[in-house]
PDB file of N, CA and C in Angstrom:
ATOM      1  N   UNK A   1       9.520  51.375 136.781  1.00  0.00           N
ATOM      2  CA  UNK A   1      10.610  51.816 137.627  1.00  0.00           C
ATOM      3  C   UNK A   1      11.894  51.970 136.817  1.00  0.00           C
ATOM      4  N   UNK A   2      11.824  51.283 135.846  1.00  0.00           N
ATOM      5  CA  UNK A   2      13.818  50.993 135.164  1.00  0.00           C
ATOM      6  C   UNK A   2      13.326  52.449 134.255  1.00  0.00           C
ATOM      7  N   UNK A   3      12.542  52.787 133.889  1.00  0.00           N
ATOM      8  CA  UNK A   3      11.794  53.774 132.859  1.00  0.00           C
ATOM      9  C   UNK A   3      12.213  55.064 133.272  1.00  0.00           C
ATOM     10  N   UNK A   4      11.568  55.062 134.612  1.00  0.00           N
ATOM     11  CA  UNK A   4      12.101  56.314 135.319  1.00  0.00           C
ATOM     12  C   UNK A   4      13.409  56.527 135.683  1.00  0.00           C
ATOM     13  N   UNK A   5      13.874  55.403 136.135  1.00  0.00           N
ATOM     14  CA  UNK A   5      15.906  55.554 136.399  1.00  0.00           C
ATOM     15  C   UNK A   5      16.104  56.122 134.878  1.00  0.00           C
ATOM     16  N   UNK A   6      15.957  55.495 133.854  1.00  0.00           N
ATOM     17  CA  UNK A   6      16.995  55.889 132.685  1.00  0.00           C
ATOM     18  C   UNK A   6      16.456  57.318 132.327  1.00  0.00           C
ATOM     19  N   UNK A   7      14.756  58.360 132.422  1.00  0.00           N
ATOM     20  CA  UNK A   7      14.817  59.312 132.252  1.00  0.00           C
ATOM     21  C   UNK A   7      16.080  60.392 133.187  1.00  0.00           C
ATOM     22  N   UNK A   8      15.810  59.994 134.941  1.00  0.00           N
ATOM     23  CA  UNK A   8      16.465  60.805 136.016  1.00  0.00           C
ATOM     24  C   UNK A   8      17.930  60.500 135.595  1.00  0.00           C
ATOM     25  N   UNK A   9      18.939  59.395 134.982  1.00  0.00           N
ATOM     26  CA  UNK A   9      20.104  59.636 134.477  1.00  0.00           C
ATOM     27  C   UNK A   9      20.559  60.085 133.201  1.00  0.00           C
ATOM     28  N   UNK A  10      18.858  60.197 132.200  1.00  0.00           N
ATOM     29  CA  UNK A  10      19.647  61.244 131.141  1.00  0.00           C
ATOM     30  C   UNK A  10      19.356  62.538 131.247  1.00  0.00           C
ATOM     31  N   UNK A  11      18.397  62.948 132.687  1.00  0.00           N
ATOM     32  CA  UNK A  11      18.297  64.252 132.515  1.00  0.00           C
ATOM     33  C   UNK A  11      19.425  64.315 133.744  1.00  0.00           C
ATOM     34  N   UNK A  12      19.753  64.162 134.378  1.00  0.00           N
ATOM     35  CA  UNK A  12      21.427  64.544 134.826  1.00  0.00           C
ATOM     36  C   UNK A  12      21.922  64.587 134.008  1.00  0.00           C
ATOM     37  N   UNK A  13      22.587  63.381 133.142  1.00  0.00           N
ATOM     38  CA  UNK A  13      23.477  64.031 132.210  1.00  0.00           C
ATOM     39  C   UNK A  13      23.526  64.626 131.550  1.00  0.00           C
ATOM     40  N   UNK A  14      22.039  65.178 131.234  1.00  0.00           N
ATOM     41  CA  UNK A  14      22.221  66.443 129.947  1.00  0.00           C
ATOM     42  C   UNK A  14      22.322  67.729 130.638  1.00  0.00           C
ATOM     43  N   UNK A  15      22.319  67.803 132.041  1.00  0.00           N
ATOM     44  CA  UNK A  15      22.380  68.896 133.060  1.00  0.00           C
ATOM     45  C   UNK A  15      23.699  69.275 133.293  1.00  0.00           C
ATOM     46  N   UNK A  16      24.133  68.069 133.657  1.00  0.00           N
ATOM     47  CA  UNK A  16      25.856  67.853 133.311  1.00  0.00           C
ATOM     48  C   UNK A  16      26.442  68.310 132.793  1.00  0.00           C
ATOM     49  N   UNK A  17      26.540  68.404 131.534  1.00  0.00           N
ATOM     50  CA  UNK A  17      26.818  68.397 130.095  1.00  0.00           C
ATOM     51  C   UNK A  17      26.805  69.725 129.711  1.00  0.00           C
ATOM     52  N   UNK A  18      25.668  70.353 130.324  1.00  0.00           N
ATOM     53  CA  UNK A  18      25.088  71.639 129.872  1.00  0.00           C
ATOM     54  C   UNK A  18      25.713  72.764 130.815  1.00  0.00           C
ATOM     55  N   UNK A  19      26.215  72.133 131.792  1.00  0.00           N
ATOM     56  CA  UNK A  19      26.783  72.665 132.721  1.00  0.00           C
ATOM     57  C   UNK A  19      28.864  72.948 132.343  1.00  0.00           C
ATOM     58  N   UNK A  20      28.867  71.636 131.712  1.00  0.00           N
ATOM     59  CA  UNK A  20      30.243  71.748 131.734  1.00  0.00           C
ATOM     60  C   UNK A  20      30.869  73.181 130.313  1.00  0.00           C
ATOM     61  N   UNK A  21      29.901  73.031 129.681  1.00  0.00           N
ATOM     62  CA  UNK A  21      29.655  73.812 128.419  1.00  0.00           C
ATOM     63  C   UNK A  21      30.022  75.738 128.689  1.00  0.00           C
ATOM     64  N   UNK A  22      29.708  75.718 130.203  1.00  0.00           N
ATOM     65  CA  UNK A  22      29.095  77.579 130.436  1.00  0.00           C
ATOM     66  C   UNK A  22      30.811  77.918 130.561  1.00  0.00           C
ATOM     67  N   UNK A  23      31.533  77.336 130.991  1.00  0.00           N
ATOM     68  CA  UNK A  23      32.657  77.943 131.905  1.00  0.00           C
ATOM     69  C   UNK A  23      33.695  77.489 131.438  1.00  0.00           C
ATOM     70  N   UNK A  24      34.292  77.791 130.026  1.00  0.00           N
ATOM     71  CA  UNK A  24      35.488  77.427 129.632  1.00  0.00           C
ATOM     72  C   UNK A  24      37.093  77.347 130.053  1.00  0.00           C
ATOM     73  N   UNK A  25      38.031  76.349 130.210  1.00  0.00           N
ATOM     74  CA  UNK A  25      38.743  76.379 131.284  1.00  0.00           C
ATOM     75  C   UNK A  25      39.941  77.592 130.793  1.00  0.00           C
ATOM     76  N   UNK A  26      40.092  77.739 129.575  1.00  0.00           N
ATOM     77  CA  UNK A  26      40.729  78.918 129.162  1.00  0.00           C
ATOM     78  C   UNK A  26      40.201  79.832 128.254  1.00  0.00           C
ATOM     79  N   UNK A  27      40.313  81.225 128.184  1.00  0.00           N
ATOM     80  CA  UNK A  27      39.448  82.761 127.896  1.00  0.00           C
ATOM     81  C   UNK A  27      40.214  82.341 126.126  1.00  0.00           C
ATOM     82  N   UNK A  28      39.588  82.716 125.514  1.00  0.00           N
ATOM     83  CA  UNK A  28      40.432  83.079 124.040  1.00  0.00           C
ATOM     84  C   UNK A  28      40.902  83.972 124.048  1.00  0.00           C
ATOM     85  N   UNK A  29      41.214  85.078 124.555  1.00  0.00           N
ATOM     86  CA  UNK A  29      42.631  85.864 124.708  1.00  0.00           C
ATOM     87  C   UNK A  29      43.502  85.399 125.237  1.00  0.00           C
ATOM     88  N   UNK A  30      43.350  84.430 125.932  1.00  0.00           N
ATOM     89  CA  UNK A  30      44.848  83.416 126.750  1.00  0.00           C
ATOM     90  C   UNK A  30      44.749  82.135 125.758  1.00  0.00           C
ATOM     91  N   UNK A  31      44.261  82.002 124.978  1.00  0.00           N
ATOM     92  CA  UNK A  31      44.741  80.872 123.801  1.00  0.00           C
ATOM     93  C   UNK A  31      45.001  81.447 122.812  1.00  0.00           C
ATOM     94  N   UNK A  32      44.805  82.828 122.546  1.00  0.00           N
ATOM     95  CA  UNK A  32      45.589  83.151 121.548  1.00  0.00           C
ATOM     96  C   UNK A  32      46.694  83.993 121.684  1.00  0.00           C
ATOM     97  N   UNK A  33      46.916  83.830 123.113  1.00  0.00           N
ATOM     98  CA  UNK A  33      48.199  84.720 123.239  1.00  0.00           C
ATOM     99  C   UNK A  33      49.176  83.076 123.316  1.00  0.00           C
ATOM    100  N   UNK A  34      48.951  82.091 123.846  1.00  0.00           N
ATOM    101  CA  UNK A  34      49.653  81.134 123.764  1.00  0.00           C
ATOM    102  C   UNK A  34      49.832  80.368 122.808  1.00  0.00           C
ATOM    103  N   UNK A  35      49.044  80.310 121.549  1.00  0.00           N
ATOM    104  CA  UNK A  35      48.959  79.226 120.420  1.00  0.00           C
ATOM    105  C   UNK A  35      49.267  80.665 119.244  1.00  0.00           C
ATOM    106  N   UNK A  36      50.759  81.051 118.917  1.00  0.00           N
ATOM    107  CA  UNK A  36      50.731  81.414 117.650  1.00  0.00           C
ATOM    108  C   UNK A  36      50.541  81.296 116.617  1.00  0.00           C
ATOM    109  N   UNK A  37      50.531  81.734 115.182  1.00  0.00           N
ATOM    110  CA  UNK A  37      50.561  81.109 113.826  1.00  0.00           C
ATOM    111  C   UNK A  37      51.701  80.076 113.917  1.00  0.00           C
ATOM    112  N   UNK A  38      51.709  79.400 112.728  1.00  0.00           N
ATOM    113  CA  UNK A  38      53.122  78.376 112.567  1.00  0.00           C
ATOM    114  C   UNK A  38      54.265  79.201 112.080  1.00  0.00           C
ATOM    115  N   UNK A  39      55.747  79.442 112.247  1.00  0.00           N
ATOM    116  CA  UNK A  39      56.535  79.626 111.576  1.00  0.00           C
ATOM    117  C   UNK A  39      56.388  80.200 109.951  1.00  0.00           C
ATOM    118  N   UNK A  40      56.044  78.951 109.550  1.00  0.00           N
ATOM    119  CA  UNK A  40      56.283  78.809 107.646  1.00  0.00           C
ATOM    120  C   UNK A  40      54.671  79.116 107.044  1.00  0.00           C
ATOM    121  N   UNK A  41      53.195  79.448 108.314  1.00  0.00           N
ATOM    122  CA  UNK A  41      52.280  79.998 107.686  1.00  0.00           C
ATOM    123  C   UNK A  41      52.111  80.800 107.056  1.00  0.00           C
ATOM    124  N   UNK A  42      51.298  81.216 105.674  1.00  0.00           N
ATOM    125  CA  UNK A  42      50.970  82.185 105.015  1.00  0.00           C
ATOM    126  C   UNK A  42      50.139  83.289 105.788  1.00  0.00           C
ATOM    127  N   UNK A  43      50.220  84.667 105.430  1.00  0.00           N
ATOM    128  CA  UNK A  43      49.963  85.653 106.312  1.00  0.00           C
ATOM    129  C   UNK A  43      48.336  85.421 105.576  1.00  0.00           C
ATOM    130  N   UNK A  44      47.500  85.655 106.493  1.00  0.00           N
ATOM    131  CA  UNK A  44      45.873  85.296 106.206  1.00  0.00           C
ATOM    132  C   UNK A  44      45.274  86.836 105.405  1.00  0.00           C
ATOM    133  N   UNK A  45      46.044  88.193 105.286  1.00  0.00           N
ATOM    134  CA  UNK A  45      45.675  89.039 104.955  1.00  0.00           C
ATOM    135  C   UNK A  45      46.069  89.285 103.314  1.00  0.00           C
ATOM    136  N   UNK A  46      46.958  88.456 103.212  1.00  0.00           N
ATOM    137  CA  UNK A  46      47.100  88.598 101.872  1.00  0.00           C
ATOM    138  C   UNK A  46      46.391  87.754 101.027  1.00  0.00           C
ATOM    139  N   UNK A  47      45.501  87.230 101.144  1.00  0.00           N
ATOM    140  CA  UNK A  47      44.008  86.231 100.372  1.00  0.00           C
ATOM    141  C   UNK A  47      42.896  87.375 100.375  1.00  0.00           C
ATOM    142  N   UNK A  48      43.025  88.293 101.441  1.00  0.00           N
ATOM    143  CA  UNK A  48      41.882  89.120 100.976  1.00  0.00           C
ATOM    144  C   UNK A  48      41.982  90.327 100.173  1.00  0.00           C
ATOM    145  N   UNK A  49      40.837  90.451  98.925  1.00  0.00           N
ATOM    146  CA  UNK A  49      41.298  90.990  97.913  1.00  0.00           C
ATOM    147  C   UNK A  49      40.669  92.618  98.365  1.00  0.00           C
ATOM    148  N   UNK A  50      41.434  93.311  97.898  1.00  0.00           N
ATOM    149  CA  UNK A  50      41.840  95.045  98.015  1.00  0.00           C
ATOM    150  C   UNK A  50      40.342  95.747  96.660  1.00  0.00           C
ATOM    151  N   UNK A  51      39.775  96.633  97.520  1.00  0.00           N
ATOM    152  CA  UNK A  51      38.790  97.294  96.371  1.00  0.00           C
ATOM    153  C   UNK A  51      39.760  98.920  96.504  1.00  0.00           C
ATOM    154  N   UNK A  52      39.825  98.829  94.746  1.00  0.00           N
ATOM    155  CA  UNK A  52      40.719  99.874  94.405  1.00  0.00           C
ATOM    156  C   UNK A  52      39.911 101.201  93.832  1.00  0.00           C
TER     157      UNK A  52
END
């Protein structure tokens, strides 16, 4: 009996879990319209090198 409780509460929680995973509470176009670069960051385009 205790065998079966601890399978039926880890397969809830991995149902749970798996569930909380699908439906993110904010889109990444609304976190990246709200979280800019820093101020004093280096621009990320100038590390990539140019074929001439």
């Amino acid at each position: 009996m205790k065998i079966l409780f601890v399978i039926i509460v880890s397969v809830v929680a991995l149902w749970l879990g798996g569930c909380a995973t699908d439906l993110p509470l904010v889109s990444d176009e609304d976190y990246n319209s709200i979280h800019r670069p820093a101020a004093a960051s280096p621009d990320a385009m100038t590390l990539v090198p140019r074929a001439y």
